[in-house]
PDB file of N, CA and C in Angstrom:
ATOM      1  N   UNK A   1      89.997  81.759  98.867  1.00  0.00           N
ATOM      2  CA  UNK A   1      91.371  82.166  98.762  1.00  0.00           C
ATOM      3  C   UNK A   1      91.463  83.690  98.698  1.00  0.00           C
ATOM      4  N   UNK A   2      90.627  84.288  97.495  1.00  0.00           N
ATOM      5  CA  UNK A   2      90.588  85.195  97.724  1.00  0.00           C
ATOM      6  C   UNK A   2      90.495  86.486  98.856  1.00  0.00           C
ATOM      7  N   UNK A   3      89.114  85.736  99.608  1.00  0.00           N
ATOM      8  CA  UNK A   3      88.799  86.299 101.063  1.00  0.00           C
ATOM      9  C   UNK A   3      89.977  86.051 101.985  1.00  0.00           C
ATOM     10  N   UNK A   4      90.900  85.384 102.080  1.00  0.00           N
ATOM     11  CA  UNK A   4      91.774  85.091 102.637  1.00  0.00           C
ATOM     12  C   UNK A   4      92.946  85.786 102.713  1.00  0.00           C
ATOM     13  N   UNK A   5      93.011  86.438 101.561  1.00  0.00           N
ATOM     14  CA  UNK A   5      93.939  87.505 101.191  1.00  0.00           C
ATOM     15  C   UNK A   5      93.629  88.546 101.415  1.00  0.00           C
ATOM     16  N   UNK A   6      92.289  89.156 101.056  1.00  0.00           N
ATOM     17  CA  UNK A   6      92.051  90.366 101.647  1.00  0.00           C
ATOM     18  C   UNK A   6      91.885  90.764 103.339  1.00  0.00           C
ATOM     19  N   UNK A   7      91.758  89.455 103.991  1.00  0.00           N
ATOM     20  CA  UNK A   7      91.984  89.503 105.196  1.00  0.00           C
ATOM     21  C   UNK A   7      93.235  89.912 105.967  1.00  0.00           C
ATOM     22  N   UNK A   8      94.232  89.350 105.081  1.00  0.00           N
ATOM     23  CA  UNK A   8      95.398  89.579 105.445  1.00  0.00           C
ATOM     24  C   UNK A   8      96.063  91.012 104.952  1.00  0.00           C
ATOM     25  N   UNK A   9      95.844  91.455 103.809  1.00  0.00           N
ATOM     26  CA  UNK A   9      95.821  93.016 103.130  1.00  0.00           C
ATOM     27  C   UNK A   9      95.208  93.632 104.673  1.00  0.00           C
ATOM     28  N   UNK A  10      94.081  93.801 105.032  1.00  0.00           N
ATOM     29  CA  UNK A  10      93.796  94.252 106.126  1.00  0.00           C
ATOM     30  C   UNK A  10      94.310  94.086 107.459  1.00  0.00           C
ATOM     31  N   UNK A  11      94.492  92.999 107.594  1.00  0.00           N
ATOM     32  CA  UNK A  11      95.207  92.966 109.020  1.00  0.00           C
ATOM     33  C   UNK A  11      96.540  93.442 109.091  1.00  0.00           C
ATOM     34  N   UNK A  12      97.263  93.750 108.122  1.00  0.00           N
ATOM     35  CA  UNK A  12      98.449  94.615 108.014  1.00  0.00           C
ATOM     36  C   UNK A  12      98.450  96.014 107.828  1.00  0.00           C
ATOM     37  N   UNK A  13      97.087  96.694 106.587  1.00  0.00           N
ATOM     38  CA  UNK A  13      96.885  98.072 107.443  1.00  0.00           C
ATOM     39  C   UNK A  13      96.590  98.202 108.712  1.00  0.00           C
ATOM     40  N   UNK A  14      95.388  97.421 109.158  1.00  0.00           N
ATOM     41  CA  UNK A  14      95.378  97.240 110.723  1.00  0.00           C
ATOM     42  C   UNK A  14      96.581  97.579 111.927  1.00  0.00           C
ATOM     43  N   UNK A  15      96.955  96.734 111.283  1.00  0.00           N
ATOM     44  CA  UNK A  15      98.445  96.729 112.528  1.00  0.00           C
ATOM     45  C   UNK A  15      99.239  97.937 112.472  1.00  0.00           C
ATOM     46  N   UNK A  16      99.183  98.773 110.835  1.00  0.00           N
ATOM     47  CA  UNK A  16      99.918  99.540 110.456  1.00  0.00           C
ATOM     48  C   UNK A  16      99.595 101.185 111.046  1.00  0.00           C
ATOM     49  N   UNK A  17      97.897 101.487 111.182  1.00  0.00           N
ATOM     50  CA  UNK A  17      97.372 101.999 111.511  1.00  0.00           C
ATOM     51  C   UNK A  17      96.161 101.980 112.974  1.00  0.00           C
ATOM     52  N   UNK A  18      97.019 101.061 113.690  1.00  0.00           N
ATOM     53  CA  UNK A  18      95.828 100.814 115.165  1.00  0.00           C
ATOM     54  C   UNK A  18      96.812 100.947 116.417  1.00  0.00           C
ATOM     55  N   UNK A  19      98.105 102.463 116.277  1.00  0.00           N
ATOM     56  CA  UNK A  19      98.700 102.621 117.017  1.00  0.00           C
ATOM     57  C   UNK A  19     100.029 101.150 117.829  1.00  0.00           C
ATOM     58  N   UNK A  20      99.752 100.654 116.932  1.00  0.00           N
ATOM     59  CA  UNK A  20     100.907  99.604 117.154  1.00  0.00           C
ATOM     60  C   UNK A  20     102.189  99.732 117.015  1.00  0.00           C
ATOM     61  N   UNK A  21     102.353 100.852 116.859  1.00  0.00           N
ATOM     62  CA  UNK A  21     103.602 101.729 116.219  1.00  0.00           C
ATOM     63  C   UNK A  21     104.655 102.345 117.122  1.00  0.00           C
ATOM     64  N   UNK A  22     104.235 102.264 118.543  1.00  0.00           N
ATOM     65  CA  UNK A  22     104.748 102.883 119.142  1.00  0.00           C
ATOM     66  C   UNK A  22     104.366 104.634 119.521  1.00  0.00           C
ATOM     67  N   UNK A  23     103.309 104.689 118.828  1.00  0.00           N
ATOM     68  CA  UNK A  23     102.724 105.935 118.972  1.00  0.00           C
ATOM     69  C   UNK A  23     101.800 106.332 120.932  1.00  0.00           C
ATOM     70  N   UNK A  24     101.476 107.206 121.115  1.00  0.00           N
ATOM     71  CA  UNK A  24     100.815 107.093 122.062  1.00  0.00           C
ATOM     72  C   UNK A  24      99.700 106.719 121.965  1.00  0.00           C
ATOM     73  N   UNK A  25      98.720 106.213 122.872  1.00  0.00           N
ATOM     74  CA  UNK A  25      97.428 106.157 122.475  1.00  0.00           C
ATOM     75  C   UNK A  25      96.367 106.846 122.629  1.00  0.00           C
ATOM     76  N   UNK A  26      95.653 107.515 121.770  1.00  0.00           N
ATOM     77  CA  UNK A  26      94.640 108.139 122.314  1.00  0.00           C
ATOM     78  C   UNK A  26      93.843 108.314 123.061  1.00  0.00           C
ATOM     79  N   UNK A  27      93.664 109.623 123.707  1.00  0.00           N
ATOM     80  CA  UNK A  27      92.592 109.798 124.471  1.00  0.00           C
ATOM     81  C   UNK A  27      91.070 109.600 124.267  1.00  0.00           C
ATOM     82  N   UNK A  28      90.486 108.702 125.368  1.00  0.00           N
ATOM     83  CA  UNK A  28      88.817 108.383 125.293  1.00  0.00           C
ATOM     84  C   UNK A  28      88.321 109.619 124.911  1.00  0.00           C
ATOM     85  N   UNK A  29      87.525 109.139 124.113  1.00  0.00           N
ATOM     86  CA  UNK A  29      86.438 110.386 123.553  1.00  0.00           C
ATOM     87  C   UNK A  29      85.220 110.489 124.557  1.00  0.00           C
ATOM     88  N   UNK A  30      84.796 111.534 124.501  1.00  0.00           N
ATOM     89  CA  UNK A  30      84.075 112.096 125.861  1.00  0.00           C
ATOM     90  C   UNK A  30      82.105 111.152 124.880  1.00  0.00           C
ATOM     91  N   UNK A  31      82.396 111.127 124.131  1.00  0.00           N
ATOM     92  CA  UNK A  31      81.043 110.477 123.324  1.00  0.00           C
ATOM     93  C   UNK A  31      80.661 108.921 123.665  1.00  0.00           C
ATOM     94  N   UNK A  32      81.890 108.640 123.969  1.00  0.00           N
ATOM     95  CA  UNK A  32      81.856 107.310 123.858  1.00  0.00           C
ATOM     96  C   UNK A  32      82.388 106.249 125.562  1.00  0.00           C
ATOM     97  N   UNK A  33      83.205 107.171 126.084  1.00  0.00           N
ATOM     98  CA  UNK A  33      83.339 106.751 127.571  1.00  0.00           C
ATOM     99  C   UNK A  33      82.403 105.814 128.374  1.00  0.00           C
ATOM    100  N   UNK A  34      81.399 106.364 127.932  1.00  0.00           N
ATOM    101  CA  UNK A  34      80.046 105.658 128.319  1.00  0.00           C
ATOM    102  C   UNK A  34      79.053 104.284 127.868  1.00  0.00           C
ATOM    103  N   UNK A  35      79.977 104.259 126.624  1.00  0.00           N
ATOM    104  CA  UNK A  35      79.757 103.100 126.167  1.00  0.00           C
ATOM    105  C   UNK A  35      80.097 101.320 126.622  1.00  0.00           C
ATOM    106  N   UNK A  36      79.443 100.421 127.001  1.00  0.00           N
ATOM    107  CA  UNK A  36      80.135  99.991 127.429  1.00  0.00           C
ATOM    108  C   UNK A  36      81.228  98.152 126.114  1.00  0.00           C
ATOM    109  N   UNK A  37      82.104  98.204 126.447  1.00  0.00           N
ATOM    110  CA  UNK A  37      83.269  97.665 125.266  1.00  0.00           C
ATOM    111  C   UNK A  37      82.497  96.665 124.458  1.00  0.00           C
ATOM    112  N   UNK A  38      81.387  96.166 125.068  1.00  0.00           N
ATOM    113  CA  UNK A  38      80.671  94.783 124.550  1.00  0.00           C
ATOM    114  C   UNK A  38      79.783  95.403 123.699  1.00  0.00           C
ATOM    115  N   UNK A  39      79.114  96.503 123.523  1.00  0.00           N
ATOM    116  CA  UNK A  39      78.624  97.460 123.038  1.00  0.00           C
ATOM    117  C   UNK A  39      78.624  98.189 121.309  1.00  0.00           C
ATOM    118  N   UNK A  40      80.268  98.515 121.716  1.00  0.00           N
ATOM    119  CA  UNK A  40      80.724  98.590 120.330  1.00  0.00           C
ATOM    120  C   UNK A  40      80.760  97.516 119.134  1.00  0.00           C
ATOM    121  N   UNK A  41      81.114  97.984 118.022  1.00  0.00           N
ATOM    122  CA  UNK A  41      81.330  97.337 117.057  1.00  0.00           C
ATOM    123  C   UNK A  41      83.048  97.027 117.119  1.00  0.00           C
ATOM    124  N   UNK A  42      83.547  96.407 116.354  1.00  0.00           N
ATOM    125  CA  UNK A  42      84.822  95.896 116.624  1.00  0.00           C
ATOM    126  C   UNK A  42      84.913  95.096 114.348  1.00  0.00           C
ATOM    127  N   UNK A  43      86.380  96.193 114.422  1.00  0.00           N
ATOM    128  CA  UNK A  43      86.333  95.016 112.935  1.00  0.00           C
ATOM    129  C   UNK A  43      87.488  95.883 112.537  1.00  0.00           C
ATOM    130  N   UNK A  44      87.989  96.044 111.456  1.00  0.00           N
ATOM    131  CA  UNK A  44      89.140  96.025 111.067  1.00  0.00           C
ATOM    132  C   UNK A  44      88.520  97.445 109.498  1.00  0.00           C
ATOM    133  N   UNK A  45      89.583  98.354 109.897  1.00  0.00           N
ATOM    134  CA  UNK A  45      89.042  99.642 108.038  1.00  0.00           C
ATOM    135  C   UNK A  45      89.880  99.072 107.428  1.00  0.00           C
ATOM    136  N   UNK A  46      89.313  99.164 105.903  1.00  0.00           N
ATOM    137  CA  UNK A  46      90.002  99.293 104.807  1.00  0.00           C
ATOM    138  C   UNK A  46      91.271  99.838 104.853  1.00  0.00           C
ATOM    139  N   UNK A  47      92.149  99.431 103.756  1.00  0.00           N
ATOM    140  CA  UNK A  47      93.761  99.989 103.543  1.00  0.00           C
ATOM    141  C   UNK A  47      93.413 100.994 103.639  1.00  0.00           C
ATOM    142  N   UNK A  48      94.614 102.085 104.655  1.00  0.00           N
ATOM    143  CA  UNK A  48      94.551 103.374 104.470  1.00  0.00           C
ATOM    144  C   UNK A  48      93.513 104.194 104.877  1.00  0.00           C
ATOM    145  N   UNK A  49      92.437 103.749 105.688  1.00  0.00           N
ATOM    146  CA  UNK A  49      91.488 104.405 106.028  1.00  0.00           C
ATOM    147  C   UNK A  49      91.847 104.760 107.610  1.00  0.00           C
ATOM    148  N   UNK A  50      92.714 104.113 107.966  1.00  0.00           N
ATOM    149  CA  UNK A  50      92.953 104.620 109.373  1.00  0.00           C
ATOM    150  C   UNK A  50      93.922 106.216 109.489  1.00  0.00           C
ATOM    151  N   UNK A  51      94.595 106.370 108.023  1.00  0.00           N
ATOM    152  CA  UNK A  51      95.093 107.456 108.125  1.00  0.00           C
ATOM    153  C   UNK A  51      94.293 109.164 107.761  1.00  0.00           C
ATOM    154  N   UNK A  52      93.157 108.672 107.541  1.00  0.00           N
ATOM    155  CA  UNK A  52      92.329 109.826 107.150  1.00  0.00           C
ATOM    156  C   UNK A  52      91.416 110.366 107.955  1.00  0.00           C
ATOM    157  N   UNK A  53      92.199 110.185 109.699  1.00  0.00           N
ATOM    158  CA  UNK A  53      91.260 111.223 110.365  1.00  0.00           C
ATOM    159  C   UNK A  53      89.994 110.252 110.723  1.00  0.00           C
ATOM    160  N   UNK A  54      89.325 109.437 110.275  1.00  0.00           N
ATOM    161  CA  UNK A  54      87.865 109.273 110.982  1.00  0.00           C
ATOM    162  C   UNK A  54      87.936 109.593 112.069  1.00  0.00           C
ATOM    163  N   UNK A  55      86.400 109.696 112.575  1.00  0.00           N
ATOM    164  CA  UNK A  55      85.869 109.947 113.811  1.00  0.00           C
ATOM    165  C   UNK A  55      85.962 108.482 114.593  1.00  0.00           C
ATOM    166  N   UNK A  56      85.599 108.505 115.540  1.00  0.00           N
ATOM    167  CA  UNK A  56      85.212 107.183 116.417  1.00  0.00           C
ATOM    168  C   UNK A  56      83.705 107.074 115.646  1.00  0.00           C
ATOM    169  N   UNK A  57      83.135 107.881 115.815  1.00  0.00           N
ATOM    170  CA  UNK A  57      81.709 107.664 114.919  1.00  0.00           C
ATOM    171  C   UNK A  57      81.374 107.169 114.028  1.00  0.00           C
ATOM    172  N   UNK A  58      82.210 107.540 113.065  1.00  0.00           N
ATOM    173  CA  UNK A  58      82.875 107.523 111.620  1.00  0.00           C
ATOM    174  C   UNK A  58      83.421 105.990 111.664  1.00  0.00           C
ATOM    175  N   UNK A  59      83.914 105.347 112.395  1.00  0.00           N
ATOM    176  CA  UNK A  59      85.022 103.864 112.651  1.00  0.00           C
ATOM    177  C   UNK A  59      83.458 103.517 113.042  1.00  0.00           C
ATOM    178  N   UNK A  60      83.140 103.297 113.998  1.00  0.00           N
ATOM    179  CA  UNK A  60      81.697 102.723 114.249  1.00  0.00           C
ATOM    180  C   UNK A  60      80.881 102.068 112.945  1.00  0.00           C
ATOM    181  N   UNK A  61      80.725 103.494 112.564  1.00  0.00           N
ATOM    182  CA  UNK A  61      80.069 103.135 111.351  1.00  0.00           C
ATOM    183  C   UNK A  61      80.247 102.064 110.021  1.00  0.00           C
ATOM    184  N   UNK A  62      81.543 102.143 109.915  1.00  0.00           N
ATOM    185  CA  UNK A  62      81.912 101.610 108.862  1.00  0.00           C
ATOM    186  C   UNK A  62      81.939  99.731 109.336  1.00  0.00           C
ATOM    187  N   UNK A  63      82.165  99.558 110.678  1.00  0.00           N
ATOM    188  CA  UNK A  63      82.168  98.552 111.115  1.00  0.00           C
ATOM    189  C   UNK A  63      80.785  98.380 111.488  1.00  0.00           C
ATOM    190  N   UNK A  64      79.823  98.399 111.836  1.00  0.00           N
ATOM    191  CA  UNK A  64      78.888  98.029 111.601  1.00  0.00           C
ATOM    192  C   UNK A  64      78.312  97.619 110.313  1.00  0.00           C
ATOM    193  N   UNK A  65      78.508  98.587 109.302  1.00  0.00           N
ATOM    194  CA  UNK A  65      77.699  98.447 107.544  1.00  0.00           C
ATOM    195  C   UNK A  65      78.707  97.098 107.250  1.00  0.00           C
ATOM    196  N   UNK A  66      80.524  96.698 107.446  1.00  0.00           N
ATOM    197  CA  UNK A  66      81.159  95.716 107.436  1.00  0.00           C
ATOM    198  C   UNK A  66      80.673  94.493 108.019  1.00  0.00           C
ATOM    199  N   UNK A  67      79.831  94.521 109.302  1.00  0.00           N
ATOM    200  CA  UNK A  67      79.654  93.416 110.150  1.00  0.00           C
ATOM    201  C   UNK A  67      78.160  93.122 109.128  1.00  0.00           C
ATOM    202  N   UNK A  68      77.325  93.954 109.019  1.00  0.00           N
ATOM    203  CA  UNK A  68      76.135  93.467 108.331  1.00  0.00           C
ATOM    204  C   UNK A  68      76.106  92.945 106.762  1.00  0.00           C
ATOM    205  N   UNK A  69      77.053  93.535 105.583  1.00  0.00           N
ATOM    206  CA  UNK A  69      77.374  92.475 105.028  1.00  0.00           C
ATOM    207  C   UNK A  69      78.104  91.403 104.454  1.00  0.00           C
ATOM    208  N   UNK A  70      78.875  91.218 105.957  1.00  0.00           N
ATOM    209  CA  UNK A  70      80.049  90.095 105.835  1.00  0.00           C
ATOM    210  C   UNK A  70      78.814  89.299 106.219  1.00  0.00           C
ATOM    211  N   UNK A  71      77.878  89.096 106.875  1.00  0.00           N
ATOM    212  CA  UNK A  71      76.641  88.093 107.453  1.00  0.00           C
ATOM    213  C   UNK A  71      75.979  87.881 106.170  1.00  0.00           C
ATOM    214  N   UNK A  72      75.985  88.471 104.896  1.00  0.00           N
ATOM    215  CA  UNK A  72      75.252  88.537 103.593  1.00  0.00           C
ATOM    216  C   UNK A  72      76.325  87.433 102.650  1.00  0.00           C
ATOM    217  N   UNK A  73      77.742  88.224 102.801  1.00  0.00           N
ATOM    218  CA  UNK A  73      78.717  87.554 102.309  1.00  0.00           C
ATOM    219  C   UNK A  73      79.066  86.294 102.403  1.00  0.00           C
ATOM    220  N   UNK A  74      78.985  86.299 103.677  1.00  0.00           N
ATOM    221  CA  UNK A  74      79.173  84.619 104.346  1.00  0.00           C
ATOM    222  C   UNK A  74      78.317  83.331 103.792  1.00  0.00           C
ATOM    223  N   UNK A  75      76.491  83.934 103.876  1.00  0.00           N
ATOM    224  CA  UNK A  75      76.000  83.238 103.611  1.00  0.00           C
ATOM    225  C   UNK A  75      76.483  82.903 101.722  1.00  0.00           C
ATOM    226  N   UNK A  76      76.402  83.778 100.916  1.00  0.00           N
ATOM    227  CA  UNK A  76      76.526  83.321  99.670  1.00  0.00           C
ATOM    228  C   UNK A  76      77.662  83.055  99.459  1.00  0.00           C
ATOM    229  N   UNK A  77      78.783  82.600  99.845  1.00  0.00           N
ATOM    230  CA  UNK A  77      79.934  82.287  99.973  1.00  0.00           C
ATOM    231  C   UNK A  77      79.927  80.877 100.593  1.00  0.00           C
ATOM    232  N   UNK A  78      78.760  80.458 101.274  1.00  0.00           N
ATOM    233  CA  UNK A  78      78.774  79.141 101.914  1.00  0.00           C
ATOM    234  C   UNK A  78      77.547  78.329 100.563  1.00  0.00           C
ATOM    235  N   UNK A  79      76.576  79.492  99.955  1.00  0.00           N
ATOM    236  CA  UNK A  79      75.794  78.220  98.801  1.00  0.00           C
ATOM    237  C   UNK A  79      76.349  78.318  97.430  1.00  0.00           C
ATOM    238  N   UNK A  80      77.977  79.334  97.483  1.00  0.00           N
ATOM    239  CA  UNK A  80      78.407  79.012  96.031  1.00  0.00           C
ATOM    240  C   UNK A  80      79.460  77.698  96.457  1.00  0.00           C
ATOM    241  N   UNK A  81      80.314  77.979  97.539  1.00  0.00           N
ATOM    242  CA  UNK A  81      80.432  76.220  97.925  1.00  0.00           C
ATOM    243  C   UNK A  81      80.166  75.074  97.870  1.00  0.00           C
ATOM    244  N   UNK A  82      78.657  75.182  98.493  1.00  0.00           N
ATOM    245  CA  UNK A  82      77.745  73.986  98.183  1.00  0.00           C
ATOM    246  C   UNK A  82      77.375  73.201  96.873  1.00  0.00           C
ATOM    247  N   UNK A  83      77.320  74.395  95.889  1.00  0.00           N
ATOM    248  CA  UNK A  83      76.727  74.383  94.463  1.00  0.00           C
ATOM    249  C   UNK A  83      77.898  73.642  93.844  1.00  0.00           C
ATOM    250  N   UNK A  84      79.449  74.309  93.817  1.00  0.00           N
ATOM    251  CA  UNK A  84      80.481  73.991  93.411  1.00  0.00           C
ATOM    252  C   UNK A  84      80.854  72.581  93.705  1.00  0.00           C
ATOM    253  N   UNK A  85      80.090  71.986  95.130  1.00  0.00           N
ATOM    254  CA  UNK A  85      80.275  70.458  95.629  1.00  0.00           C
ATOM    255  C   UNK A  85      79.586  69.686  94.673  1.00  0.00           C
ATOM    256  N   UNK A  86      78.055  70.193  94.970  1.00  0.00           N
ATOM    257  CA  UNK A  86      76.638  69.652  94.249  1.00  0.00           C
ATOM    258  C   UNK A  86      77.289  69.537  92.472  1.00  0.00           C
ATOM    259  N   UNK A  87      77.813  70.466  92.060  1.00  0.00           N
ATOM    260  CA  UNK A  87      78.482  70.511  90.212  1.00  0.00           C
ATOM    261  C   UNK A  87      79.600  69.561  90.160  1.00  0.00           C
ATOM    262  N   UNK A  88      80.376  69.151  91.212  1.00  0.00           N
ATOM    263  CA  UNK A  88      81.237  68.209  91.064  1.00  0.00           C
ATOM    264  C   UNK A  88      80.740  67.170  90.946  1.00  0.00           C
ATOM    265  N   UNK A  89      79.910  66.716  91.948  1.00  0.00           N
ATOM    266  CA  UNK A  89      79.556  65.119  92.539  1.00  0.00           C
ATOM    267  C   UNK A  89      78.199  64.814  90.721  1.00  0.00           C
ATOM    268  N   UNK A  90      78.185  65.627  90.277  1.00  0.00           N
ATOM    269  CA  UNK A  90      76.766  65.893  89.390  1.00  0.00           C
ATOM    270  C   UNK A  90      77.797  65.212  87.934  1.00  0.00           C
ATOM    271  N   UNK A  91      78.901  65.925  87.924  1.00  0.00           N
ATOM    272  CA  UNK A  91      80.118  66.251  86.712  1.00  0.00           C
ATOM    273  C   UNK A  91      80.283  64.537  87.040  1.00  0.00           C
ATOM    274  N   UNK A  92      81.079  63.636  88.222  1.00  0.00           N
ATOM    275  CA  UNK A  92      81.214  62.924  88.118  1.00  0.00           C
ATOM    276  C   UNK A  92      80.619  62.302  87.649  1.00  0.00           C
ATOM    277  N   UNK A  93      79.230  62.265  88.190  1.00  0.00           N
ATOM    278  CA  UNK A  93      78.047  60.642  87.423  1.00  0.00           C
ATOM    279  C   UNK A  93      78.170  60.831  86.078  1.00  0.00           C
ATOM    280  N   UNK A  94      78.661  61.564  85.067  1.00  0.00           N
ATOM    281  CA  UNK A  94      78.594  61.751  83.743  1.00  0.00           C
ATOM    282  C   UNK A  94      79.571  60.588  83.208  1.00  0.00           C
ATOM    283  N   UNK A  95      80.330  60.736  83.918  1.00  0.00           N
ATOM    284  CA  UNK A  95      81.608  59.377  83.707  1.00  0.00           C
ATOM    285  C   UNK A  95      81.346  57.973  83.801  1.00  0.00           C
ATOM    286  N   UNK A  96      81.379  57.288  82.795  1.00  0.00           N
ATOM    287  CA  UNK A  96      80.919  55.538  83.094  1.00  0.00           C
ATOM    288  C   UNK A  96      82.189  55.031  84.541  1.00  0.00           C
ATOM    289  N   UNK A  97      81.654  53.469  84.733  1.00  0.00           N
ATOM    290  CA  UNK A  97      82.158  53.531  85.676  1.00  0.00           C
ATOM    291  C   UNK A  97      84.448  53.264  85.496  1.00  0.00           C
ATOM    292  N   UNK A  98      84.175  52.757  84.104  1.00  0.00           N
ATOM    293  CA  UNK A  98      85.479  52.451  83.720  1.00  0.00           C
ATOM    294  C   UNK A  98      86.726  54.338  83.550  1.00  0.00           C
ATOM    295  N   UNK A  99      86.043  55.245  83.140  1.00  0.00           N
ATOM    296  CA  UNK A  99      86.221  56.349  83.195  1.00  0.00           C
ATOM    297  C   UNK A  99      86.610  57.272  84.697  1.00  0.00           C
ATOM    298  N   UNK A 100      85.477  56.719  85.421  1.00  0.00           N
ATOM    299  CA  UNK A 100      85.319  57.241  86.895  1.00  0.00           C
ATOM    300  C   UNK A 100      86.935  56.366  87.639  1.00  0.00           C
ATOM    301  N   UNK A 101      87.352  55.110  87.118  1.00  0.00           N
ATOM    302  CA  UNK A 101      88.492  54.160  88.046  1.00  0.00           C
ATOM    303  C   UNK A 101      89.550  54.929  87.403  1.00  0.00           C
ATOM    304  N   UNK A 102      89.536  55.442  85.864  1.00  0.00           N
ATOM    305  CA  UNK A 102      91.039  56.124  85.623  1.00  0.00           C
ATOM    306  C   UNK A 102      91.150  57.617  86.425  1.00  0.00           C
ATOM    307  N   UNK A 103      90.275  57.989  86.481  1.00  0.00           N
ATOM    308  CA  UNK A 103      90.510  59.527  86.834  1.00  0.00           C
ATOM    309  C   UNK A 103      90.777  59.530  88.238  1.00  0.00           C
ATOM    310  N   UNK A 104      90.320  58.667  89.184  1.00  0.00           N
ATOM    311  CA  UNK A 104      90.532  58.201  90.559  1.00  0.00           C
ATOM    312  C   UNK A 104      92.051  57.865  90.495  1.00  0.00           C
ATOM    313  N   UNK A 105      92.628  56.984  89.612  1.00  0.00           N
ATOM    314  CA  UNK A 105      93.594  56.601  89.183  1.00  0.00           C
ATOM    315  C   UNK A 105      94.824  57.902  89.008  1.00  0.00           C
ATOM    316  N   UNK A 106      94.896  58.533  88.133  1.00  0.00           N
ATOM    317  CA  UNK A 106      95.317  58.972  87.512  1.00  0.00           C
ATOM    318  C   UNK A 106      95.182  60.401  88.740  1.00  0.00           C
ATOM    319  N   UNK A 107      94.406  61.023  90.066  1.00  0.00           N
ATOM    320  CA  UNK A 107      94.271  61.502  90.929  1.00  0.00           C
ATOM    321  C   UNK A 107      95.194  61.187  92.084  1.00  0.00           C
ATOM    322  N   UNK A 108      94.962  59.605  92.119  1.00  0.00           N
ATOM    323  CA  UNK A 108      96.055  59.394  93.317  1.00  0.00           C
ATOM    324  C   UNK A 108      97.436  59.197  93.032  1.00  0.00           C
ATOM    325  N   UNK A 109      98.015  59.345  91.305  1.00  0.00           N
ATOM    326  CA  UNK A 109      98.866  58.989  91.432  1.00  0.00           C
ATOM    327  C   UNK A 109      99.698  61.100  91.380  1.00  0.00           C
ATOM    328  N   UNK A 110      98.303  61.644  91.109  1.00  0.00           N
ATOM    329  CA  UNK A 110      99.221  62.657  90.839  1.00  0.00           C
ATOM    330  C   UNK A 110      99.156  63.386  92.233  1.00  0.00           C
ATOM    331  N   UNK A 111      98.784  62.824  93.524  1.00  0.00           N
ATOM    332  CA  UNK A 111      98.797  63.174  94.475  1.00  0.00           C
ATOM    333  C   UNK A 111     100.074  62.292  95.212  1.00  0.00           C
ATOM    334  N   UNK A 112     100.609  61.685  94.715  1.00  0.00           N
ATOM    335  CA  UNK A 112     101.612  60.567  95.302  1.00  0.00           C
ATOM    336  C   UNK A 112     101.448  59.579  96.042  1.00  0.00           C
ATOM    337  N   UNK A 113     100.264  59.037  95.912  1.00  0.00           N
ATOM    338  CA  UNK A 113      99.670  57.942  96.410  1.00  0.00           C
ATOM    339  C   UNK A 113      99.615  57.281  95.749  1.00  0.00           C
ATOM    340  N   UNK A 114      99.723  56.640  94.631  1.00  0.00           N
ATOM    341  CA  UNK A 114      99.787  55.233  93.660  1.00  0.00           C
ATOM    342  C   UNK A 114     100.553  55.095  93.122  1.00  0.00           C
ATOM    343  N   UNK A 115     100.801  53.936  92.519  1.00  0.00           N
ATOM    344  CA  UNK A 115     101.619  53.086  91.550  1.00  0.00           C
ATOM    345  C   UNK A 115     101.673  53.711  89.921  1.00  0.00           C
TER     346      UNK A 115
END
């Protein structure tokens, strides 16, 4: 949820700051012309970082060190998931089985599925 939000915090500086504005667009940098688009890095700055001037170099950069540990992020974000599954299904067996039918119970009804 969290990550979800900050995604969206960003994609609105994004939009706010990636000439979407009606501004003109900048001229190719003579550094980078040569690059070819598949090449680059591609990702989204922090709030407010689009207004402080970086370089294209400078944007590069930061999207790259971003792309390498959102791949760090991801992964431990996918085994605190897992763990959080593994602690549920673990939490349940603690429950006899008469315990385990109310809470099932008492789940579907507060989901609006039962009697």
């Amino acid at each position: 949820m969290r990550r979800a939000l900050l995604v969206g915090a960003f994609s609105l500086a994004f939009v706010a700051t990636t000439g979407l504005s009606g501004q003109e667009p900048k001229p190719q940098d003579p550094k980078t012309k040569d690059v070819k688009p598949d090449m680059r890095f591609k990702g989204q700055l922090p709030s407010y970082w689009g207004m402080i001037g970086l370089t294209d170099d400078q944007r590069e950069k930061v999207y790259a060190l971003q792309a390498k540990y959102n791949q760090d992020i991801d992964k431990l974000e996918k085994q605190i998931k897992d763990m959080k599954e593994k602690m549920s299904k673990e939490r349940f067996e603690v429950l006899s089985a008469e315990q385990k039918t109310a809470l099932e119970d008492i789940i579907r009804k507060k989901a609006g599925g039962g009697k």
